[in-house]
N, C-alpha and C. Protein backbone atom coordinates (compact mmCIF):
# COMPACT_ATOMS: atom_id res chain seq x y z
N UNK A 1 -107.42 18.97 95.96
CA UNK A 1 -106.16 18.76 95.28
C UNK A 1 -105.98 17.26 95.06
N UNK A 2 -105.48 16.74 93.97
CA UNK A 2 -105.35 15.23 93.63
C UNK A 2 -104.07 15.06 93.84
N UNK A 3 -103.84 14.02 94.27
CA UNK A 3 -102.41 13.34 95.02
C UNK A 3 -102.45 12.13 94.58
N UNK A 4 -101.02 12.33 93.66
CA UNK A 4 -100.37 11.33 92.39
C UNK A 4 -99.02 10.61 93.48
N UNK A 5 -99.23 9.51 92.54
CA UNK A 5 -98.06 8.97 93.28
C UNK A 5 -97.08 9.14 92.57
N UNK A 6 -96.01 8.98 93.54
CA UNK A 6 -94.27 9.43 93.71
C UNK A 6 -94.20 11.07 93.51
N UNK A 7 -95.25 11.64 93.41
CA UNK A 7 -95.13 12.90 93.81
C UNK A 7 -94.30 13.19 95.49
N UNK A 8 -93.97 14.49 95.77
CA UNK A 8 -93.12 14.85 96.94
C UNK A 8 -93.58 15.67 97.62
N UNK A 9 -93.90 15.52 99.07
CA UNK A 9 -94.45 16.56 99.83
C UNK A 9 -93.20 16.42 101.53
N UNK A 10 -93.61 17.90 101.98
CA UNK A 10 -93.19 17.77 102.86
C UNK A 10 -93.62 18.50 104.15
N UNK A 11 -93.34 18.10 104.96
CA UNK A 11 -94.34 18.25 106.33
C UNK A 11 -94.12 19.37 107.09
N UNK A 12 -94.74 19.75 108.12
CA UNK A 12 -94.05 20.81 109.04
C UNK A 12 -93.07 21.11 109.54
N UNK A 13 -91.65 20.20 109.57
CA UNK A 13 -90.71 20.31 109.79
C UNK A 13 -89.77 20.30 108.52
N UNK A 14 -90.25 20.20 107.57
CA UNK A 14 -89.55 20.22 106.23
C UNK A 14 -88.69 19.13 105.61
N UNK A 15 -89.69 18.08 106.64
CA UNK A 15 -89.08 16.81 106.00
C UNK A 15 -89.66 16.56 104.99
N UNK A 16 -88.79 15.05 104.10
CA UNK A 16 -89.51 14.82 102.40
C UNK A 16 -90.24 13.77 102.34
N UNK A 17 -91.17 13.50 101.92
CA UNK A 17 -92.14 12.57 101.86
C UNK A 17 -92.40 12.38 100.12
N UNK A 18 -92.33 10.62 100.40
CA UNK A 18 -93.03 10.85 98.61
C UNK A 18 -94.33 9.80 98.62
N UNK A 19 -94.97 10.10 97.89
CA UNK A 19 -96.54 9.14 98.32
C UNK A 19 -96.30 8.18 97.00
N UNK A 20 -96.88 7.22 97.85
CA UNK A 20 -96.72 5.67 97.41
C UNK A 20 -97.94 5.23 96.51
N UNK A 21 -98.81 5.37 96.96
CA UNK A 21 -100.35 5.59 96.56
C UNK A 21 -101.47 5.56 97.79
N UNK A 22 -102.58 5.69 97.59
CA UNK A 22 -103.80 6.02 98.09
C UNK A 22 -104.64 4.73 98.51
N UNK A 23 -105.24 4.32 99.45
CA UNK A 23 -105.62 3.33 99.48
C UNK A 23 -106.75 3.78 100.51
N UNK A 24 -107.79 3.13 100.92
CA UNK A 24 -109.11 2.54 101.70
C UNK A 24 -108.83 1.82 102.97
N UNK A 25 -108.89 2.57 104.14
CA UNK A 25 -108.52 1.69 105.50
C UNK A 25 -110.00 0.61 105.83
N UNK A 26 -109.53 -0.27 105.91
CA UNK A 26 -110.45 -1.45 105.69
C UNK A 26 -111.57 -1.41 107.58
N UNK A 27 -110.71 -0.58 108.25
CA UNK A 27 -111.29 -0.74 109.86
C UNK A 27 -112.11 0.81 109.73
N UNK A 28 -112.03 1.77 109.13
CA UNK A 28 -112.99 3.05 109.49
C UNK A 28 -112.77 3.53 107.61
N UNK A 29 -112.97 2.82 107.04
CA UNK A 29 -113.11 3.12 105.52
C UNK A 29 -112.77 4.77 104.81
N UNK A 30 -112.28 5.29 105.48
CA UNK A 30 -111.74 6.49 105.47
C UNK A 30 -110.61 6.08 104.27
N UNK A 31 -110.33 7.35 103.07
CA UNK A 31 -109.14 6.83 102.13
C UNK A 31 -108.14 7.59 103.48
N UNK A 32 -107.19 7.33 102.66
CA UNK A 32 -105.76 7.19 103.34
C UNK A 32 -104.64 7.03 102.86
N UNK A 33 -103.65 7.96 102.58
CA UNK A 33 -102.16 8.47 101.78
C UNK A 33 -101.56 7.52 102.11
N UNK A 34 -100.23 6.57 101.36
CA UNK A 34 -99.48 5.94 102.07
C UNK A 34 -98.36 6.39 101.35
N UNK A 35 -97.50 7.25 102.36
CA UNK A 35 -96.28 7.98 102.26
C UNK A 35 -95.14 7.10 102.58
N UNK A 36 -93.89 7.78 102.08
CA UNK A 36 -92.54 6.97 102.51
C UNK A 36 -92.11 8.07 102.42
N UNK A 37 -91.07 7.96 103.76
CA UNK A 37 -90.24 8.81 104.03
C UNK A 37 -88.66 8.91 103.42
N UNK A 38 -88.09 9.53 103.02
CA UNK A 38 -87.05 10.24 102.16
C UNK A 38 -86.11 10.22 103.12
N UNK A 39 -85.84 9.51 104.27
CA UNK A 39 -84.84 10.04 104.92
C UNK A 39 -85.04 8.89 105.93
N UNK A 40 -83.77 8.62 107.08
CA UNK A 40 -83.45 7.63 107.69
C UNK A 40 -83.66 6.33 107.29
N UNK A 41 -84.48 5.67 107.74
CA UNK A 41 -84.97 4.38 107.44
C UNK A 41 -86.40 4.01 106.43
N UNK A 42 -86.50 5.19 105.45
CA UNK A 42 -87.23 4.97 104.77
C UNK A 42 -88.66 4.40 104.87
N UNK A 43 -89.24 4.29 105.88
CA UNK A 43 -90.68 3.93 106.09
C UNK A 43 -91.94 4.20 105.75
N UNK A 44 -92.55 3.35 105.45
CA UNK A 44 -93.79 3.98 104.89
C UNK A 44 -94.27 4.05 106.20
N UNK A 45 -95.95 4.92 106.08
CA UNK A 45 -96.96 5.60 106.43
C UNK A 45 -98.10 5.86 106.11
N UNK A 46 -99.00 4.86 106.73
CA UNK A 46 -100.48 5.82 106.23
C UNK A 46 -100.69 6.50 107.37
N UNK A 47 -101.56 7.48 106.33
CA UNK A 47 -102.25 8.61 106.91
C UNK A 47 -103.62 9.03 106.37
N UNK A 48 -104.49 9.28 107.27
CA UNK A 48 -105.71 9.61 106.42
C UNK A 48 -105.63 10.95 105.34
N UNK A 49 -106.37 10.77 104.51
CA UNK A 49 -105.95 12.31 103.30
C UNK A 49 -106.78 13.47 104.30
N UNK A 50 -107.20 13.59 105.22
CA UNK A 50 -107.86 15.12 105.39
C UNK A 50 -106.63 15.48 106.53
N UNK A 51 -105.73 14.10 107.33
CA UNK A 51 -105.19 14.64 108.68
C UNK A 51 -104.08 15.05 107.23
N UNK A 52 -103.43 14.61 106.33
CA UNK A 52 -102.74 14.25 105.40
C UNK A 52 -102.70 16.10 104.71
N UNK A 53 -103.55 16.25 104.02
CA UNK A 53 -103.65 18.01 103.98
C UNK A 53 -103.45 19.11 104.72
N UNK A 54 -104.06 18.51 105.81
CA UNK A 54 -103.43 19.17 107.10
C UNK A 54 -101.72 19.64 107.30
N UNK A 55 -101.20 18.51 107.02
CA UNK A 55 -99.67 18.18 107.75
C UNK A 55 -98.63 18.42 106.59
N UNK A 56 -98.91 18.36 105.31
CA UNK A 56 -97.98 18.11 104.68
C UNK A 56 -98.29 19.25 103.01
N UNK A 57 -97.17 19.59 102.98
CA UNK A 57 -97.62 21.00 101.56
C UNK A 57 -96.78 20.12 100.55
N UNK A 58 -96.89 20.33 99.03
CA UNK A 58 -96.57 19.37 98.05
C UNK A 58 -95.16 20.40 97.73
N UNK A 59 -94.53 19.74 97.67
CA UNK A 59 -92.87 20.40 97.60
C UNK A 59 -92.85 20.40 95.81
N UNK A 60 -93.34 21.51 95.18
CA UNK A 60 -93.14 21.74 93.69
C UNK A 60 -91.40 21.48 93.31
N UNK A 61 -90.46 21.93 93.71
CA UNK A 61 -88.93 22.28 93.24
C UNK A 61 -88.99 20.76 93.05
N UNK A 62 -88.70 19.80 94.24
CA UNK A 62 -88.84 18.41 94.14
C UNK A 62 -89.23 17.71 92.52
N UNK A 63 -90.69 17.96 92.80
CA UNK A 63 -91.32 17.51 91.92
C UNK A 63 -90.94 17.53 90.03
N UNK A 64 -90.92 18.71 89.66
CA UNK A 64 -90.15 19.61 89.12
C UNK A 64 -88.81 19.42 88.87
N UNK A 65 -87.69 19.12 89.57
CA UNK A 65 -86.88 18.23 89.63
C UNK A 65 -86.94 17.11 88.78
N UNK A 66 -87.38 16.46 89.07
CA UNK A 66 -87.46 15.06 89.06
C UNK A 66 -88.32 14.48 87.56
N UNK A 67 -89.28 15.39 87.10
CA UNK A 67 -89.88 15.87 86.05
C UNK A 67 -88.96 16.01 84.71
N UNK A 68 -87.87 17.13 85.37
CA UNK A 68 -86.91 17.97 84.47
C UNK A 68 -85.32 16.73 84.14
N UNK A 69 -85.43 15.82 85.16
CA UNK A 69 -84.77 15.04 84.87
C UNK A 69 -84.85 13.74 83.83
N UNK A 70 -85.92 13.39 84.35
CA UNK A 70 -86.65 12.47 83.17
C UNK A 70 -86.86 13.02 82.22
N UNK A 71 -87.08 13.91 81.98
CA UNK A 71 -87.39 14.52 80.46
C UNK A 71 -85.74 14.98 79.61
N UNK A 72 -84.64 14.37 80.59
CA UNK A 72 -83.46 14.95 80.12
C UNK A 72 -82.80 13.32 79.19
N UNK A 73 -82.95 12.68 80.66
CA UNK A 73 -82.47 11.52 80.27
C UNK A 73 -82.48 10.88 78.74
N UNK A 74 -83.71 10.88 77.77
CA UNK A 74 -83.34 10.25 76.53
C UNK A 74 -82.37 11.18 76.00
N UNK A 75 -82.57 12.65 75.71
CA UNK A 75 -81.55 12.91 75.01
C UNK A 75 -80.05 12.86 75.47
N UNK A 76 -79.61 12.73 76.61
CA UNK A 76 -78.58 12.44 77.30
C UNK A 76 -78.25 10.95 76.42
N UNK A 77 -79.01 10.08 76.61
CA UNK A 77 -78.78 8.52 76.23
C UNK A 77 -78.27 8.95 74.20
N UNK A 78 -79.74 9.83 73.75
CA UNK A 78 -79.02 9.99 71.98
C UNK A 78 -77.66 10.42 72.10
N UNK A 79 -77.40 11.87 73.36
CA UNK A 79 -75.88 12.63 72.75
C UNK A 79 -74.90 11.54 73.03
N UNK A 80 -74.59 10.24 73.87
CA UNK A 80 -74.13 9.30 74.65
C UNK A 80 -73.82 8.39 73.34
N UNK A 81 -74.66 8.16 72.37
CA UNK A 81 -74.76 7.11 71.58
C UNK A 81 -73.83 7.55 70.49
N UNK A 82 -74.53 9.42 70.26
CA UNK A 82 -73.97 9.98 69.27
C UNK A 82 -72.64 10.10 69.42
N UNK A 83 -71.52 10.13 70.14
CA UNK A 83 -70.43 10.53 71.06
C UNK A 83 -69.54 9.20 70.88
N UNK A 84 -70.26 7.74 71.23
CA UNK A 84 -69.28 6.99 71.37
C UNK A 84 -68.90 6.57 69.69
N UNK A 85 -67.27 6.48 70.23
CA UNK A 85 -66.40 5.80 68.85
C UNK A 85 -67.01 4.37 68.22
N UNK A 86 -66.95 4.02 67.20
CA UNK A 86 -67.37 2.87 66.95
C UNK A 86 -66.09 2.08 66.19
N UNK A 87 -65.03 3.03 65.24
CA UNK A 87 -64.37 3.04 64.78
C UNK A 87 -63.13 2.05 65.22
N UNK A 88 -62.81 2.61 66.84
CA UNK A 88 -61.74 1.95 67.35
C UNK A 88 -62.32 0.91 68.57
N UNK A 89 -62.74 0.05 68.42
CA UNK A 89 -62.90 -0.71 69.55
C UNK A 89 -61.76 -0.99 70.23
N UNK A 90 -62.19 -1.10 72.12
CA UNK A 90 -61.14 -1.25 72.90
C UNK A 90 -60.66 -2.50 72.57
N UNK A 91 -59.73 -3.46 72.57
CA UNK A 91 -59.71 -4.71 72.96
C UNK A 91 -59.14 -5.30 74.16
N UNK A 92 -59.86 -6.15 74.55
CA UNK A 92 -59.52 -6.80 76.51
C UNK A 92 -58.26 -7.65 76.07
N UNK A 93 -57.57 -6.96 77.63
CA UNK A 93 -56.07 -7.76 77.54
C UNK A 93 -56.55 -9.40 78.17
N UNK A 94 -55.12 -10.18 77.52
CA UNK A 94 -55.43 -11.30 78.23
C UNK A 94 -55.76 -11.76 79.49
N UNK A 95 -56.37 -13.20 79.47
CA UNK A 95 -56.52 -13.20 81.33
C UNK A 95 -55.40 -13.90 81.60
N UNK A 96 -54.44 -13.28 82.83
CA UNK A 96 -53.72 -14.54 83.43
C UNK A 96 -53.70 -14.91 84.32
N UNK A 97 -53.18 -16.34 84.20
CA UNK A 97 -54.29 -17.06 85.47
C UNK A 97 -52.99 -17.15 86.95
N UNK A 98 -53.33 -17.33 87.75
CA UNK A 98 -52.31 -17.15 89.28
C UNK A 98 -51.40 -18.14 89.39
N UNK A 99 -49.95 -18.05 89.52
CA UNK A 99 -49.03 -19.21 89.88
C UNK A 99 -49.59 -20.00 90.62
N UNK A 100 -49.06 -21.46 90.88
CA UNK A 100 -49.61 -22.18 91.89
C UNK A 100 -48.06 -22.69 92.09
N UNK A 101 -48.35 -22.57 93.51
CA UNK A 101 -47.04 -23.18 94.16
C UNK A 101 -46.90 -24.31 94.94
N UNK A 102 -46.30 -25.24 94.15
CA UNK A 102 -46.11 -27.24 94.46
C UNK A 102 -45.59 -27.65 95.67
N UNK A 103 -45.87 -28.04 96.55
CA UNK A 103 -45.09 -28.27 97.58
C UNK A 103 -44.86 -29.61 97.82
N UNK A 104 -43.55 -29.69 98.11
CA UNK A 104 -42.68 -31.37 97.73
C UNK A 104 -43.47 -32.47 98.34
N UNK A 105 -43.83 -33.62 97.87
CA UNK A 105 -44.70 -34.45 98.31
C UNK A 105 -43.66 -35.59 97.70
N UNK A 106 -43.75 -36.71 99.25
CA UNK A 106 -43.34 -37.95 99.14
C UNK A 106 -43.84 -39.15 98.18
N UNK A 107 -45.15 -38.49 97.21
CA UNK A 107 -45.35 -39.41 96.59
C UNK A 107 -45.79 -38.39 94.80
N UNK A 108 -45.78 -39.02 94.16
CA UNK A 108 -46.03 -38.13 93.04
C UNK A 108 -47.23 -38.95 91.71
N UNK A 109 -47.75 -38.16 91.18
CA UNK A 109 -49.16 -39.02 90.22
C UNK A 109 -48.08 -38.54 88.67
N UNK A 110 -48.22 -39.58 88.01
CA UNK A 110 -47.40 -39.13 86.18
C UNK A 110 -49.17 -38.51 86.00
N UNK A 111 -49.34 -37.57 84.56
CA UNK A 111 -50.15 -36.98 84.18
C UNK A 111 -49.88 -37.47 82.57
N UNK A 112 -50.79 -38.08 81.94
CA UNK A 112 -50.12 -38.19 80.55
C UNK A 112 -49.99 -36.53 79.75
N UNK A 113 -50.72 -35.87 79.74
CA UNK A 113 -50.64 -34.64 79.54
C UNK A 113 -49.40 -33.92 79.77
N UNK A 114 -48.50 -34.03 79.57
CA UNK A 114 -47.21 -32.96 79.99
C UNK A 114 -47.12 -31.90 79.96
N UNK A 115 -48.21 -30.94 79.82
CA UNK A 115 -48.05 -29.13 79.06
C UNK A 115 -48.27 -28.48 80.91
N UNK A 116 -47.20 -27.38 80.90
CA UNK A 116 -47.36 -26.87 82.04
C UNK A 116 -48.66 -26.57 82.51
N UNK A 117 -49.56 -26.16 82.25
CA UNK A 117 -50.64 -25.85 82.31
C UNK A 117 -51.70 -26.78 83.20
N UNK A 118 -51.35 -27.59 82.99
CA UNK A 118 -52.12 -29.12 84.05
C UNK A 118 -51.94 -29.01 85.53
N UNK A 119 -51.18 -28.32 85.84
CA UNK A 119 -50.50 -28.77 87.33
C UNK A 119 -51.83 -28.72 88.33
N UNK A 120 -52.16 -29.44 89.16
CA UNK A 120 -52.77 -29.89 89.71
C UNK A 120 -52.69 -29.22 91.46
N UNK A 121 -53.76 -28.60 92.50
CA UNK A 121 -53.50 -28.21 93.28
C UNK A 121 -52.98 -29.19 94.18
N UNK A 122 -52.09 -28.84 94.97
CA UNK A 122 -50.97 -29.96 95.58
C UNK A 122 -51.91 -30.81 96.74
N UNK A 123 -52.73 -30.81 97.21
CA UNK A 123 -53.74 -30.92 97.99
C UNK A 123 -54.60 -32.41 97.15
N UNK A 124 -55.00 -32.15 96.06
CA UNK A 124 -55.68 -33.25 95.15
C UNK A 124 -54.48 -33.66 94.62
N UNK A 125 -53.33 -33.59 94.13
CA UNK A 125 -52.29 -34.53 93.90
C UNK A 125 -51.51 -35.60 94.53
N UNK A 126 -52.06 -35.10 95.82
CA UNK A 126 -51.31 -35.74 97.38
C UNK A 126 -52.62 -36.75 97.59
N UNK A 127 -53.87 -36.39 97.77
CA UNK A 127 -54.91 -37.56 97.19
C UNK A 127 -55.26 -38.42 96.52
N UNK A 128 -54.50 -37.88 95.30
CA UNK A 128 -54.71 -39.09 94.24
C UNK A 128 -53.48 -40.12 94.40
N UNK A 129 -52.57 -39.44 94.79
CA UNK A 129 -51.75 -40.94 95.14
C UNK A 129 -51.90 -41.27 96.18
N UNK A 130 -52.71 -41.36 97.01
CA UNK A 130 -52.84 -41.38 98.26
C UNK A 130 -53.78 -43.45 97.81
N UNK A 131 -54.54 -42.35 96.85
CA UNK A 131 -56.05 -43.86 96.33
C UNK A 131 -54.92 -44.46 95.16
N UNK A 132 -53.95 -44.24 94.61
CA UNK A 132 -53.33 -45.07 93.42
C UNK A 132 -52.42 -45.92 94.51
N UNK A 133 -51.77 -45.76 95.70
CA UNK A 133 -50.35 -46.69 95.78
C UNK A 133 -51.14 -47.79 96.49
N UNK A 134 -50.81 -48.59 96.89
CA UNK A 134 -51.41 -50.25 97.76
C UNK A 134 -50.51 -50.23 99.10
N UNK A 135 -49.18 -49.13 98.60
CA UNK A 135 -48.06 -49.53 99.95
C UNK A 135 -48.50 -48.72 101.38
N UNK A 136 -49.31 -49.45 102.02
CA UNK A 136 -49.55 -48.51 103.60
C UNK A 136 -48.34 -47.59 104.17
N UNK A 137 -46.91 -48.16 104.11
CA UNK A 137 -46.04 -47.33 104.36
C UNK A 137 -46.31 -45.91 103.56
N UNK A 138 -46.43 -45.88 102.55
CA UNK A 138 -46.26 -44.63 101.43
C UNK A 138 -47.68 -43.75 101.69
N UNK A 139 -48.94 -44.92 102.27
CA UNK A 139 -50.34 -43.77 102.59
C UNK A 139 -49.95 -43.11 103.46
N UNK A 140 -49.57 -44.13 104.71
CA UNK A 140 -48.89 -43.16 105.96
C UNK A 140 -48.28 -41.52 105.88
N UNK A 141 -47.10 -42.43 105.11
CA UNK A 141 -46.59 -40.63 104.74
C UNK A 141 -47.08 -39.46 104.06
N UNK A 142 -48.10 -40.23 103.04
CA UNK A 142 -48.99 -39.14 102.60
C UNK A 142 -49.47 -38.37 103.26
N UNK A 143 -50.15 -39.16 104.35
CA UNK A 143 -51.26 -38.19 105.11
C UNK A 143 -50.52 -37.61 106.06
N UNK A 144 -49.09 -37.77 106.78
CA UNK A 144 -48.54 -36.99 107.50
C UNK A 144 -47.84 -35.46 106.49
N UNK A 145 -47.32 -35.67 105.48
CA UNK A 145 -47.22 -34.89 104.67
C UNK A 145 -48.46 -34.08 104.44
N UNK A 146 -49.56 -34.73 103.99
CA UNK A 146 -50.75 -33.01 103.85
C UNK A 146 -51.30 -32.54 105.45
N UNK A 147 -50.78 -33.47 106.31
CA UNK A 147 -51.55 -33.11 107.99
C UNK A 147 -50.42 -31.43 107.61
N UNK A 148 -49.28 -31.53 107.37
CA UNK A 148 -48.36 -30.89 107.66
C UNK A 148 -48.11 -29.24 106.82
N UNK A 149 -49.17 -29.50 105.55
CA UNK A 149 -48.84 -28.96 104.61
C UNK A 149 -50.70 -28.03 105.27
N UNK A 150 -51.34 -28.26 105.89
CA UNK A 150 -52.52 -27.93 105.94
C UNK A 150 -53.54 -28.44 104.92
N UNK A 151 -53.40 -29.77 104.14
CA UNK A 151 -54.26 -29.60 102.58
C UNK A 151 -55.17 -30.67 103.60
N UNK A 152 -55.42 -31.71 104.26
CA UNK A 152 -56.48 -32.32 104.99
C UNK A 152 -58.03 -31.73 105.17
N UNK A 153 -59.00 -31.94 104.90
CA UNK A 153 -60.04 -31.35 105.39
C UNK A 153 -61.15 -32.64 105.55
N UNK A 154 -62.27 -32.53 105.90
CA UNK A 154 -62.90 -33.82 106.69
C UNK A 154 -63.88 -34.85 104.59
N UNK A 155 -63.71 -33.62 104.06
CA UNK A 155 -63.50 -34.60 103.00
C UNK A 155 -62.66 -35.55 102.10
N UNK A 156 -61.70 -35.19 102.38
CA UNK A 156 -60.56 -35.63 101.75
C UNK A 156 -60.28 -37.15 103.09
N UNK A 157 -60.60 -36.62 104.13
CA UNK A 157 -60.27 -37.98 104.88
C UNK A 157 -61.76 -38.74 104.74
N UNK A 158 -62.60 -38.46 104.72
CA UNK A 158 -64.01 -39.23 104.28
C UNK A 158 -63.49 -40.20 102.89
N UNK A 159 -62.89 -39.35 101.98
CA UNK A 159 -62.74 -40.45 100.86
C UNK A 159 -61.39 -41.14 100.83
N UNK A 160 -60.57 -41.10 101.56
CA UNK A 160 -59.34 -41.88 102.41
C UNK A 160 -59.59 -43.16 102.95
N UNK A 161 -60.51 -42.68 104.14
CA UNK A 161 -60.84 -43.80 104.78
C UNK A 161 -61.78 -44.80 103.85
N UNK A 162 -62.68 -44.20 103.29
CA UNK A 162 -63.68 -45.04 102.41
C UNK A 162 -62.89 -46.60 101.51
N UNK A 163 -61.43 -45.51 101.11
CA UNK A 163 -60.56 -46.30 100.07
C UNK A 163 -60.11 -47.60 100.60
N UNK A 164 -59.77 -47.12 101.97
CA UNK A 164 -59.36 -48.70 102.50
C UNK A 164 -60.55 -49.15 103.55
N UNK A 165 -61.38 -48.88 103.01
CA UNK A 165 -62.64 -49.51 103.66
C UNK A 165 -62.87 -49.14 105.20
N UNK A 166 -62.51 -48.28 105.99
CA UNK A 166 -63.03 -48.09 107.45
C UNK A 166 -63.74 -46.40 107.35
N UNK A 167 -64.70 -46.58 108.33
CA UNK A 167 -65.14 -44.92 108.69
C UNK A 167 -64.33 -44.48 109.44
N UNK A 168 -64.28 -43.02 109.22
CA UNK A 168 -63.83 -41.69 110.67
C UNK A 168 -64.71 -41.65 111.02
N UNK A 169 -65.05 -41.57 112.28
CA UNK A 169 -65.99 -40.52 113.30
C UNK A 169 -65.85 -39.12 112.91
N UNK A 170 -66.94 -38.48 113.04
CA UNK A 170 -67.08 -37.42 112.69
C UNK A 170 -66.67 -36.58 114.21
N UNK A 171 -65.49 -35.30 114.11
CA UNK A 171 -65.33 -34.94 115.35
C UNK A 171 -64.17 -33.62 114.61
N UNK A 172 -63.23 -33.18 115.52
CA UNK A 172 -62.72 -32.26 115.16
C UNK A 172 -61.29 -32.84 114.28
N UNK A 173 -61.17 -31.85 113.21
CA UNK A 173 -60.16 -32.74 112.21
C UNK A 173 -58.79 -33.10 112.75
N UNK A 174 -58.44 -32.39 113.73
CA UNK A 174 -57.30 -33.05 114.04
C UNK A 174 -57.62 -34.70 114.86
N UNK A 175 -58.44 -35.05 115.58
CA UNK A 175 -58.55 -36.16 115.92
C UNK A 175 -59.25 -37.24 114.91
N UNK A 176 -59.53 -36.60 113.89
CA UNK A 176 -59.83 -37.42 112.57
C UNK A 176 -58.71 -37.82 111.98
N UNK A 177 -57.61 -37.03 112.04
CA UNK A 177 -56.27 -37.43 110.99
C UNK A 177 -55.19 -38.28 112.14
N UNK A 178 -55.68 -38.26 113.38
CA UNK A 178 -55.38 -39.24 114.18
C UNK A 178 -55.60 -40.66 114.28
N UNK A 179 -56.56 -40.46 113.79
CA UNK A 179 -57.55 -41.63 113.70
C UNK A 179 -57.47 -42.21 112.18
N UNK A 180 -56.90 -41.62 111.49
CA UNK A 180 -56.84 -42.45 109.89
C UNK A 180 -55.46 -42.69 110.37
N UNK A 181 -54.53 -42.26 110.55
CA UNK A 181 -53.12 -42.83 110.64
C UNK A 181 -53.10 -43.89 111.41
N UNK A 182 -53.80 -43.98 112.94
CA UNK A 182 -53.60 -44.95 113.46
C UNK A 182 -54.35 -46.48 112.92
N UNK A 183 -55.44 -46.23 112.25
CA UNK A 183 -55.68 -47.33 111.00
C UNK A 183 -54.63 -47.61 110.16
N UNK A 184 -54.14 -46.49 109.84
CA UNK A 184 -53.57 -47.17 108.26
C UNK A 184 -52.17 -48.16 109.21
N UNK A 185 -51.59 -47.16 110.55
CA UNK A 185 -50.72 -48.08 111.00
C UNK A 185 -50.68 -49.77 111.42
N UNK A 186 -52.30 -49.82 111.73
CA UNK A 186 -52.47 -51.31 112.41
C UNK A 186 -52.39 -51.95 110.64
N UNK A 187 -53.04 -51.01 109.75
CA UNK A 187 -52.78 -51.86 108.50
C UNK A 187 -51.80 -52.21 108.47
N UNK A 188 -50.76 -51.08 108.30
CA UNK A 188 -49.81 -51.47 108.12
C UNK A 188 -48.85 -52.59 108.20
N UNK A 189 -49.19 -52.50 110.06
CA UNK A 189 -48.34 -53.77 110.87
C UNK A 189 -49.08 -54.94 110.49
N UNK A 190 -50.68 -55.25 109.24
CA UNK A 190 -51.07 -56.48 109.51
C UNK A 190 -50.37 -56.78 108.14
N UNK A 191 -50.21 -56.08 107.17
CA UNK A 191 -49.93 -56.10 105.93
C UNK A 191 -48.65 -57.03 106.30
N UNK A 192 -47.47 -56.47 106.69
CA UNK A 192 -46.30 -56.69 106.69
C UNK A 192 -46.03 -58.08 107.59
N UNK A 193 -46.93 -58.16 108.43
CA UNK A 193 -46.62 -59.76 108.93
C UNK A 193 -47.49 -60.89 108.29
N UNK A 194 -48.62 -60.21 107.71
CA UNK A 194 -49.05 -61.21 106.30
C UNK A 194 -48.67 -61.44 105.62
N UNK A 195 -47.72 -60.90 104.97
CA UNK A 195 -46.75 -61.18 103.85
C UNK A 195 -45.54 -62.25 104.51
N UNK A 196 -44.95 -61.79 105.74
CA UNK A 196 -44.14 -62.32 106.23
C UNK A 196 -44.30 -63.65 106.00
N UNK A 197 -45.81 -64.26 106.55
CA UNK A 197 -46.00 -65.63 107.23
C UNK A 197 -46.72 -66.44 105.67
């Protein structure tokens, strides 16, 4: 009997097997079935073809099946083609896009653009004036304002600190946003008695 692959057989217990193809065991040159199993974890199997005849009868219905299906499918695909409207196409509703909700910030960026549509996530708006003002008082509050708002993350203080020229240590973000405030404060206090004197 010749044994095609993806044909279906099944064994003494009436499990399903479908053969993969036929191959040559390279250690006792014997050919040898290599089956996959139809069930649990799907594994293949070789087996030599004589223990292989032995163990396993070719499940025709299966086969047959599977035969009767493929041979269905194009005309399924013509009646499918023949069937759909061409006449009325659907048309896709608009996309709309998700509110975003602003949360009050002590410092604010103008946008020359005025069309609602611009608004900016409050997180990068609180950044960008963070790098536009010069007044350390006003960074200060920035960054206690997004510590507060949750918008901080170890990039946003990477390019903070960069702006006024010092590194963070890399460590957990709350002792990072500790550590930029207490900079910007000594700025602060040098700013304001430089000017003073």
């Amino acid at each position: 009997m010749k044994i095609n692959a993806f044909d279906k057989y099944r064994d003494k217990s009436g499990k399903l097997y479908q053969v993969i193809t036929t191959a040559i065991s390279l250690s006792t040159e014997q050919e040898e079935v290599i089956v996959q199993q139809m069930y649990g974890n799907f594994i293949n199997i070789a087996i030599p073809e004589d223990k292989f005849l032995r163990i396993f009868t070719r499940d025709d219905a299966e086969n047959n099946q599977s035969v009767t299906e493929e041979s269905k499918k194009p005309e399924q695909k013509a009646e499918a083609v023949k069937q759909r409207p061409v006449e009325n196409p659907v048309k896709p509703e608009p996309v709309r896009t998700p509110e975003v909700k602003v949360h009050p910030s002590p410092a604010t960026v103008e946008v020359d653009d005025k069309s609602d549509d611009t608004e900016q996530d409050p997180a990068v708006r609180d950044m960008l004036a963070f790098l536009d003002t010069d007044d350390f008082d006003e960074k200060y509050m920035i960054i206690e304002h997004m510590a507060q708002n949750d918008e901080l993350n170890d990039t946003y203080i990477d390019n903070m600190a960069a702006s006024i020229d010092i590194v963070i240590d890399d460590g957990p973000l709350d002792g990072r946003i500790r550590e930029l405030l207490k900079c910007l404060d000594t700025r602060k206090r040098f700013e304001n008695t430089r000017l003073r004197g």
